[in-house]
PDB file of N, CA and C in Angstrom:
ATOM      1  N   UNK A   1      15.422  34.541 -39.745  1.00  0.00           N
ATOM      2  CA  UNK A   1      14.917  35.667 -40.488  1.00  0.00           C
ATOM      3  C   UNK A   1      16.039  36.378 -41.240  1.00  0.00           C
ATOM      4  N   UNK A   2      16.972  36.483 -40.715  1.00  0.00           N
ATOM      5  CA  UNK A   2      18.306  36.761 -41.060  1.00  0.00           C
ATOM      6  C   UNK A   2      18.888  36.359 -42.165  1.00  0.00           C
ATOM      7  N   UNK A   3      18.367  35.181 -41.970  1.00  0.00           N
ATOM      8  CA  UNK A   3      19.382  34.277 -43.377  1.00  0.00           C
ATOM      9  C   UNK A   3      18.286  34.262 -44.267  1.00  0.00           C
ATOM     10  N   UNK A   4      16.851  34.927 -44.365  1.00  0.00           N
ATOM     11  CA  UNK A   4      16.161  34.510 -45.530  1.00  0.00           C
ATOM     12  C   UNK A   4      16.541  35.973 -46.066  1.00  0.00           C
ATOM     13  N   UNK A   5      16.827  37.215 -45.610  1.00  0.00           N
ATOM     14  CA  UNK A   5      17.050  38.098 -46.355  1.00  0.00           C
ATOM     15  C   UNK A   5      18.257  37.902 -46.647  1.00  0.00           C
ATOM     16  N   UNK A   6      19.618  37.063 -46.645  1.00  0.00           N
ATOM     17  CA  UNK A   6      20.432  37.316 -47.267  1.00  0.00           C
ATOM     18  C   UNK A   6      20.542  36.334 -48.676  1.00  0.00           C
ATOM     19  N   UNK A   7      19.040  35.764 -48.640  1.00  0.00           N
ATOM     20  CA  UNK A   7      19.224  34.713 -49.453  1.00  0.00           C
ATOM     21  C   UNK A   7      18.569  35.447 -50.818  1.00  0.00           C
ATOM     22  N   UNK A   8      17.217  36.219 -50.548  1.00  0.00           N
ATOM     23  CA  UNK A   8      16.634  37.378 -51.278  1.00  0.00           C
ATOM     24  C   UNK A   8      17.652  38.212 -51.665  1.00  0.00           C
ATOM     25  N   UNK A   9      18.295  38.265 -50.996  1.00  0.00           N
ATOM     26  CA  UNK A   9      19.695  39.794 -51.497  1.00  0.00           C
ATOM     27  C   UNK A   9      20.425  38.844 -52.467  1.00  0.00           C
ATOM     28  N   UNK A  10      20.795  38.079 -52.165  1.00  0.00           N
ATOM     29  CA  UNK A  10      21.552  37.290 -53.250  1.00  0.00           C
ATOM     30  C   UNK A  10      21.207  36.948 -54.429  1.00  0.00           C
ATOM     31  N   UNK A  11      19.863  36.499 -54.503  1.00  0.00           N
ATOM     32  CA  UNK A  11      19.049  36.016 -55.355  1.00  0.00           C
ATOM     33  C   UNK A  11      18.686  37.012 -56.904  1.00  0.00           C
ATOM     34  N   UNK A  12      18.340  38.632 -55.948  1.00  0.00           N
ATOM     35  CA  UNK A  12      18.332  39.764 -56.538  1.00  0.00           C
ATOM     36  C   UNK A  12      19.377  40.191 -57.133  1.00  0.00           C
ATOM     37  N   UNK A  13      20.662  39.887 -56.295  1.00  0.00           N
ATOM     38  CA  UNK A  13      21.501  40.198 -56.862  1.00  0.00           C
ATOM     39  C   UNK A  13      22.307  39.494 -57.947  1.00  0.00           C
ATOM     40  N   UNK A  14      22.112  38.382 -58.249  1.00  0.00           N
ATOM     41  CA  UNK A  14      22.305  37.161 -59.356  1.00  0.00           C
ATOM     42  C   UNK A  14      21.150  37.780 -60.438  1.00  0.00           C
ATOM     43  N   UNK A  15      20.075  38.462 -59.986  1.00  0.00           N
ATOM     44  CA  UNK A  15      18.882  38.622 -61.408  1.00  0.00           C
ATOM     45  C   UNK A  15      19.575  39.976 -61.862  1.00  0.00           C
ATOM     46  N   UNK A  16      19.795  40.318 -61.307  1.00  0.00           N
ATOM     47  CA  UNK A  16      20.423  42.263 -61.681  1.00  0.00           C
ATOM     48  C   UNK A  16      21.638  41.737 -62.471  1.00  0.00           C
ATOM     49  N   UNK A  17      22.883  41.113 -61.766  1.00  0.00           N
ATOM     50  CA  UNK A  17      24.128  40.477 -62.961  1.00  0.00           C
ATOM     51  C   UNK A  17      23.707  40.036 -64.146  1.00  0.00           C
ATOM     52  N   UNK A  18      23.349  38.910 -63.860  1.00  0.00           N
ATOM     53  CA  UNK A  18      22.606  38.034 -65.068  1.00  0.00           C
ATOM     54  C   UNK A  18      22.053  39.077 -66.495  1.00  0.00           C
ATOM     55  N   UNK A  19      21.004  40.027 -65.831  1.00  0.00           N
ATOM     56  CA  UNK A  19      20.427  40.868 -66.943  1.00  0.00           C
ATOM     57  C   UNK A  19      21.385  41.758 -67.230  1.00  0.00           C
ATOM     58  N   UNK A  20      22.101  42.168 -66.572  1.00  0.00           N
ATOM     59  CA  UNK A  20      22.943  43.346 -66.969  1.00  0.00           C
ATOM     60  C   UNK A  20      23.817  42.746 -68.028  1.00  0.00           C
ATOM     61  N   UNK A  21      24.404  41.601 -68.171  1.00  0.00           N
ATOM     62  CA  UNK A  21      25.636  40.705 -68.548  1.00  0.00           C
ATOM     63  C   UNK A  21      25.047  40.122 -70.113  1.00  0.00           C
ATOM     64  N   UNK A  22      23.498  40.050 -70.039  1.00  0.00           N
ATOM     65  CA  UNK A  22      22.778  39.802 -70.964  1.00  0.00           C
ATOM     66  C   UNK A  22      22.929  40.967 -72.127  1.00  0.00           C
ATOM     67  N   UNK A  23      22.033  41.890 -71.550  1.00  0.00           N
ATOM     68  CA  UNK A  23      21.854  42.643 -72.043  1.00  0.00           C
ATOM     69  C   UNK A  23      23.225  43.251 -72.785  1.00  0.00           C
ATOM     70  N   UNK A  24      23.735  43.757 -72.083  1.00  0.00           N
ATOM     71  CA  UNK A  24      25.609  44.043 -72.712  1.00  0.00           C
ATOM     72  C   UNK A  24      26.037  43.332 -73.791  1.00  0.00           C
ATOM     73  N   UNK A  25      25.811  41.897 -73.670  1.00  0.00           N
ATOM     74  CA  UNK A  25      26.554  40.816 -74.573  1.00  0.00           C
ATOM     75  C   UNK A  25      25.955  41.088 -75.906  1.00  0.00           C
ATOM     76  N   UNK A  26      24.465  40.986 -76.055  1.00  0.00           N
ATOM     77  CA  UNK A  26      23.234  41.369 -77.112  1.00  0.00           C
ATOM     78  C   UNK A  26      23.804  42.716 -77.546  1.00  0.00           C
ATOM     79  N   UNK A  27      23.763  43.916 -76.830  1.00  0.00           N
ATOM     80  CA  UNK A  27      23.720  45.028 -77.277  1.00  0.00           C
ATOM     81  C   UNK A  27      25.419  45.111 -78.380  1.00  0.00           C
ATOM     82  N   UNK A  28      26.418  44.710 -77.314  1.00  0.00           N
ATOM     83  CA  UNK A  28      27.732  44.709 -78.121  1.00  0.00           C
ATOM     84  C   UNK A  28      27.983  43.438 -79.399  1.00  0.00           C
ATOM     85  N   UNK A  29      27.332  42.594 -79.329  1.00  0.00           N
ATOM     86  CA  UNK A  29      27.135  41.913 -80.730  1.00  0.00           C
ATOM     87  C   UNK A  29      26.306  42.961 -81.876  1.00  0.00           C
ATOM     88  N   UNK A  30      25.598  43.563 -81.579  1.00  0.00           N
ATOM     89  CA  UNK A  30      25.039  44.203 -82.769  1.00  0.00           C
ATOM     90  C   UNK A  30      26.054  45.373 -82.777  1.00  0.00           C
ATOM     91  N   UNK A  31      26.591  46.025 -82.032  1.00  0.00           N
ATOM     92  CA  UNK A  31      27.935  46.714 -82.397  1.00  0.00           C
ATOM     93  C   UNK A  31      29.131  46.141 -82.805  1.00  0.00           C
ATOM     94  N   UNK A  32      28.970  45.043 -83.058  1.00  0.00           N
ATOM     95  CA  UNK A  32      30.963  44.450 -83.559  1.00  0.00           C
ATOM     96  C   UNK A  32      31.626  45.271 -82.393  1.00  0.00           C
ATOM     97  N   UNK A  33      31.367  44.962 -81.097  1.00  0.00           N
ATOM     98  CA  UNK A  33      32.127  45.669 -79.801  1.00  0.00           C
ATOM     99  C   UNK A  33      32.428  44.691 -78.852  1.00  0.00           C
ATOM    100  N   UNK A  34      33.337  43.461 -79.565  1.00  0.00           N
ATOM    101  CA  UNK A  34      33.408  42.417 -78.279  1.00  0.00           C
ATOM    102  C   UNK A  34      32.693  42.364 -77.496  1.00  0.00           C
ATOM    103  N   UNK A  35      31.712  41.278 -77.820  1.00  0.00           N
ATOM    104  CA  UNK A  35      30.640  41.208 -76.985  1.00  0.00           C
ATOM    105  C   UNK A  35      30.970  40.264 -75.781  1.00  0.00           C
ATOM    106  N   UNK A  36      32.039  38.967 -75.896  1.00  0.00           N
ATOM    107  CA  UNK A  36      32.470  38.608 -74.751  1.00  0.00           C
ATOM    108  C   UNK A  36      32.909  39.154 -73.757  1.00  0.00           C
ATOM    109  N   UNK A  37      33.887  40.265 -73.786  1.00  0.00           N
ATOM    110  CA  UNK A  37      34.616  41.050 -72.818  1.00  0.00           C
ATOM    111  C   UNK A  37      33.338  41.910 -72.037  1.00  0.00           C
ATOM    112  N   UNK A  38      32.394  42.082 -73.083  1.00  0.00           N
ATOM    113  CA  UNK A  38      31.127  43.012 -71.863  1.00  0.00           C
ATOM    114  C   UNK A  38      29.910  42.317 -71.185  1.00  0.00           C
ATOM    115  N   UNK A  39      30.192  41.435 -71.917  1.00  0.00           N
ATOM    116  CA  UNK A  39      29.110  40.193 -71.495  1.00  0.00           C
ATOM    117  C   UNK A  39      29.687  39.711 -69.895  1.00  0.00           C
ATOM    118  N   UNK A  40      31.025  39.192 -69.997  1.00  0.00           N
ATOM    119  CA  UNK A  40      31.787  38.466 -69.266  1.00  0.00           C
ATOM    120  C   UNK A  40      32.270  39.782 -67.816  1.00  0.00           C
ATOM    121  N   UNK A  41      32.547  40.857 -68.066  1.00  0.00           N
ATOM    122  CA  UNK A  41      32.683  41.782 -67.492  1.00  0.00           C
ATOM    123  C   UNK A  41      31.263  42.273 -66.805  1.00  0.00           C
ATOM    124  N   UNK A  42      30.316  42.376 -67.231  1.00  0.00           N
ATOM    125  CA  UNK A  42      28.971  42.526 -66.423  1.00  0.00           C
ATOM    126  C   UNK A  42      28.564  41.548 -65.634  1.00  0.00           C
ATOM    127  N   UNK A  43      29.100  40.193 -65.372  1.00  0.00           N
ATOM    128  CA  UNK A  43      29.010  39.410 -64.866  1.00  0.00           C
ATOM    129  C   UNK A  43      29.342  39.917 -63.257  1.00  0.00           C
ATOM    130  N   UNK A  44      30.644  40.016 -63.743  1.00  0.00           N
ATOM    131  CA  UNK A  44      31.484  40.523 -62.217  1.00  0.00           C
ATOM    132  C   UNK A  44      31.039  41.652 -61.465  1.00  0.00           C
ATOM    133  N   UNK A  45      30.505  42.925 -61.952  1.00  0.00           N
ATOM    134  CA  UNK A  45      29.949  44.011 -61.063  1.00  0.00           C
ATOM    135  C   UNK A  45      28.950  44.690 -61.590  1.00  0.00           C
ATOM    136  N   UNK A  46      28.786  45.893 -60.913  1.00  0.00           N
ATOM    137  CA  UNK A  46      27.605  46.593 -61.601  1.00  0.00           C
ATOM    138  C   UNK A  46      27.480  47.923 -60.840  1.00  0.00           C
ATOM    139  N   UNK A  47      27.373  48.891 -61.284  1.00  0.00           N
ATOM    140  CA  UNK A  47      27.219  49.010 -62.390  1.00  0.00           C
ATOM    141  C   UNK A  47      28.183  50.093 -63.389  1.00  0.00           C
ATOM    142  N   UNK A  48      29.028  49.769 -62.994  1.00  0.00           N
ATOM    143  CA  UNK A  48      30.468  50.058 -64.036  1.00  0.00           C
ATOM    144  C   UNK A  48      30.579  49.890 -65.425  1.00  0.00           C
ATOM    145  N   UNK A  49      30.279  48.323 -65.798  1.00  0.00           N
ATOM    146  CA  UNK A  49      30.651  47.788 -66.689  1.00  0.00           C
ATOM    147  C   UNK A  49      29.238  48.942 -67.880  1.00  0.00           C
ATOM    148  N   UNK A  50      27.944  49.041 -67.251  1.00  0.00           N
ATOM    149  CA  UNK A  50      26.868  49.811 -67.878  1.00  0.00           C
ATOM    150  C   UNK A  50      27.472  51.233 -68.418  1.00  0.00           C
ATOM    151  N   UNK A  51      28.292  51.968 -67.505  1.00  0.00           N
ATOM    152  CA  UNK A  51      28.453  53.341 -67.238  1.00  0.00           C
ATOM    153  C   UNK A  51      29.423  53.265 -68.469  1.00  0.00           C
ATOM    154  N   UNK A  52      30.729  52.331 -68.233  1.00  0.00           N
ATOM    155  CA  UNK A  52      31.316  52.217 -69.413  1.00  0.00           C
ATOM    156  C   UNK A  52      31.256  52.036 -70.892  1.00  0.00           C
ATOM    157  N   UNK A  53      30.135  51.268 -70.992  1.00  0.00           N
ATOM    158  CA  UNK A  53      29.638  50.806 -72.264  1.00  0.00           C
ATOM    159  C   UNK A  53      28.964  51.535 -72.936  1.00  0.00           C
ATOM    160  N   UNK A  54      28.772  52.806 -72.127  1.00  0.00           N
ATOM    161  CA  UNK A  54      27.524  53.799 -72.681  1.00  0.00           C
ATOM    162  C   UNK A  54      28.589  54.689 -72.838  1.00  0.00           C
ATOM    163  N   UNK A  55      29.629  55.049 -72.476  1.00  0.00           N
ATOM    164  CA  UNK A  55      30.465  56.135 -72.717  1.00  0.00           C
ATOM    165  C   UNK A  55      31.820  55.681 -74.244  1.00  0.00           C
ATOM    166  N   UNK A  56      31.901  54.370 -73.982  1.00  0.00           N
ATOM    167  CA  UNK A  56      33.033  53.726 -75.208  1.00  0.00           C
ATOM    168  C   UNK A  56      32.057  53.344 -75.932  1.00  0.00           C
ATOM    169  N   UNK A  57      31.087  52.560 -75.990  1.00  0.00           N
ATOM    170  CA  UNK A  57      30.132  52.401 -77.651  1.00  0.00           C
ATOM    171  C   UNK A  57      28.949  52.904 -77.705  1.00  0.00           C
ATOM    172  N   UNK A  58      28.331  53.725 -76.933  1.00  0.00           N
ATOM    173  CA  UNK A  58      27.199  54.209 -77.363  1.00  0.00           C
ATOM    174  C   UNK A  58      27.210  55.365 -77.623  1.00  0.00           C
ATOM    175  N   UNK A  59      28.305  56.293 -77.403  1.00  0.00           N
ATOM    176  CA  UNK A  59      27.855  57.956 -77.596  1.00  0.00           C
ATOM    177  C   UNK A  59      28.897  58.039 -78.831  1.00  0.00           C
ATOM    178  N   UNK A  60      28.566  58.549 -79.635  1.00  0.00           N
ATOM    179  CA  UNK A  60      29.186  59.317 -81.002  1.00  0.00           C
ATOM    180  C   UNK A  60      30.220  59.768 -80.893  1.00  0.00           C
ATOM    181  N   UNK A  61      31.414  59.583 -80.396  1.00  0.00           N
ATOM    182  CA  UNK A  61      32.614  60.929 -79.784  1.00  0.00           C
ATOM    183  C   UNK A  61      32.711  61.577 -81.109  1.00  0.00           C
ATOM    184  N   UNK A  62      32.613  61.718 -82.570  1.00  0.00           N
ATOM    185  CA  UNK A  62      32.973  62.300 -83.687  1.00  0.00           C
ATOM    186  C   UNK A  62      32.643  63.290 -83.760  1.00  0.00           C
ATOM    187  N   UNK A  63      30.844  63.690 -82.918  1.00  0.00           N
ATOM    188  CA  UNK A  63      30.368  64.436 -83.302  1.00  0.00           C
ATOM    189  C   UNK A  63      30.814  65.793 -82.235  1.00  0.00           C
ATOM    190  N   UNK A  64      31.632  65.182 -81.037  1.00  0.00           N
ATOM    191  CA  UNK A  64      32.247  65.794 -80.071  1.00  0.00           C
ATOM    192  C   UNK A  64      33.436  66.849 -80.981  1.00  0.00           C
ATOM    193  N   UNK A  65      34.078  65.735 -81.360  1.00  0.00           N
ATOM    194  CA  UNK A  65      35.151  66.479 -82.065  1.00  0.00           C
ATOM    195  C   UNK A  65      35.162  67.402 -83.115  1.00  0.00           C
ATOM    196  N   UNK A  66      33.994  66.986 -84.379  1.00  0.00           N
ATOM    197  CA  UNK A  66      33.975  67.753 -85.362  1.00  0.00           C
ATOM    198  C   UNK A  66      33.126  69.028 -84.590  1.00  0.00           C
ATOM    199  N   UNK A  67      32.955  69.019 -83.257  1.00  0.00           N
ATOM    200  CA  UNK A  67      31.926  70.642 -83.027  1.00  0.00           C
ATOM    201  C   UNK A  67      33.053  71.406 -82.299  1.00  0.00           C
ATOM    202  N   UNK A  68      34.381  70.692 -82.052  1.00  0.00           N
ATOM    203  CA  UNK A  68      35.530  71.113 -81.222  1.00  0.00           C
ATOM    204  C   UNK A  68      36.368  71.781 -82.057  1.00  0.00           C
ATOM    205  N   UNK A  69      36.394  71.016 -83.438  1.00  0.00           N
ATOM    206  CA  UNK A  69      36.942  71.597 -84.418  1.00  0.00           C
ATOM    207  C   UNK A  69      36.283  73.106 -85.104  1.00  0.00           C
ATOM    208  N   UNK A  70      35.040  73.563 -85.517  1.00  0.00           N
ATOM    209  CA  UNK A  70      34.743  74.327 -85.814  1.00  0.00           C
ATOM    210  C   UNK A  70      34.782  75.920 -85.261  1.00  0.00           C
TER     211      UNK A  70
END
């Protein structure tokens, strides 16, 4: 019984990488944002590589600055 939940945990946990690693690779090709390095990097953990990708290419920092400036 033991070993079928670690086989489910694994299993889940290969579908969660997989999509995450997907998704990243897709999203940073339509950004010209090295899509290998986030593709290839979501592979390995999770969910870091997400947290990161949303803070270096998805949020605007310009609009941070030009409201810092005023």
């Amino acid at each position: 019984m033991a070993g079928m939940n670690l086989v489910l945990t694994l299993i889940g946990v290969a579908i969660l990488l997989i999509a995450q690693s997907s998704w990243l690779f897709i999203d940073a090709r339509k950004h010209s944002r090295y899509p290998w390095f986030w593709g290839i990097w979501g592979l390995i953990q999770c969910p870091m590589p997400l947290i990161f990708y949303f803070l270096i290419v998805r949020v605007d920092w310009s609009q941070f600055r030009n409201a810092k400036g005023k």
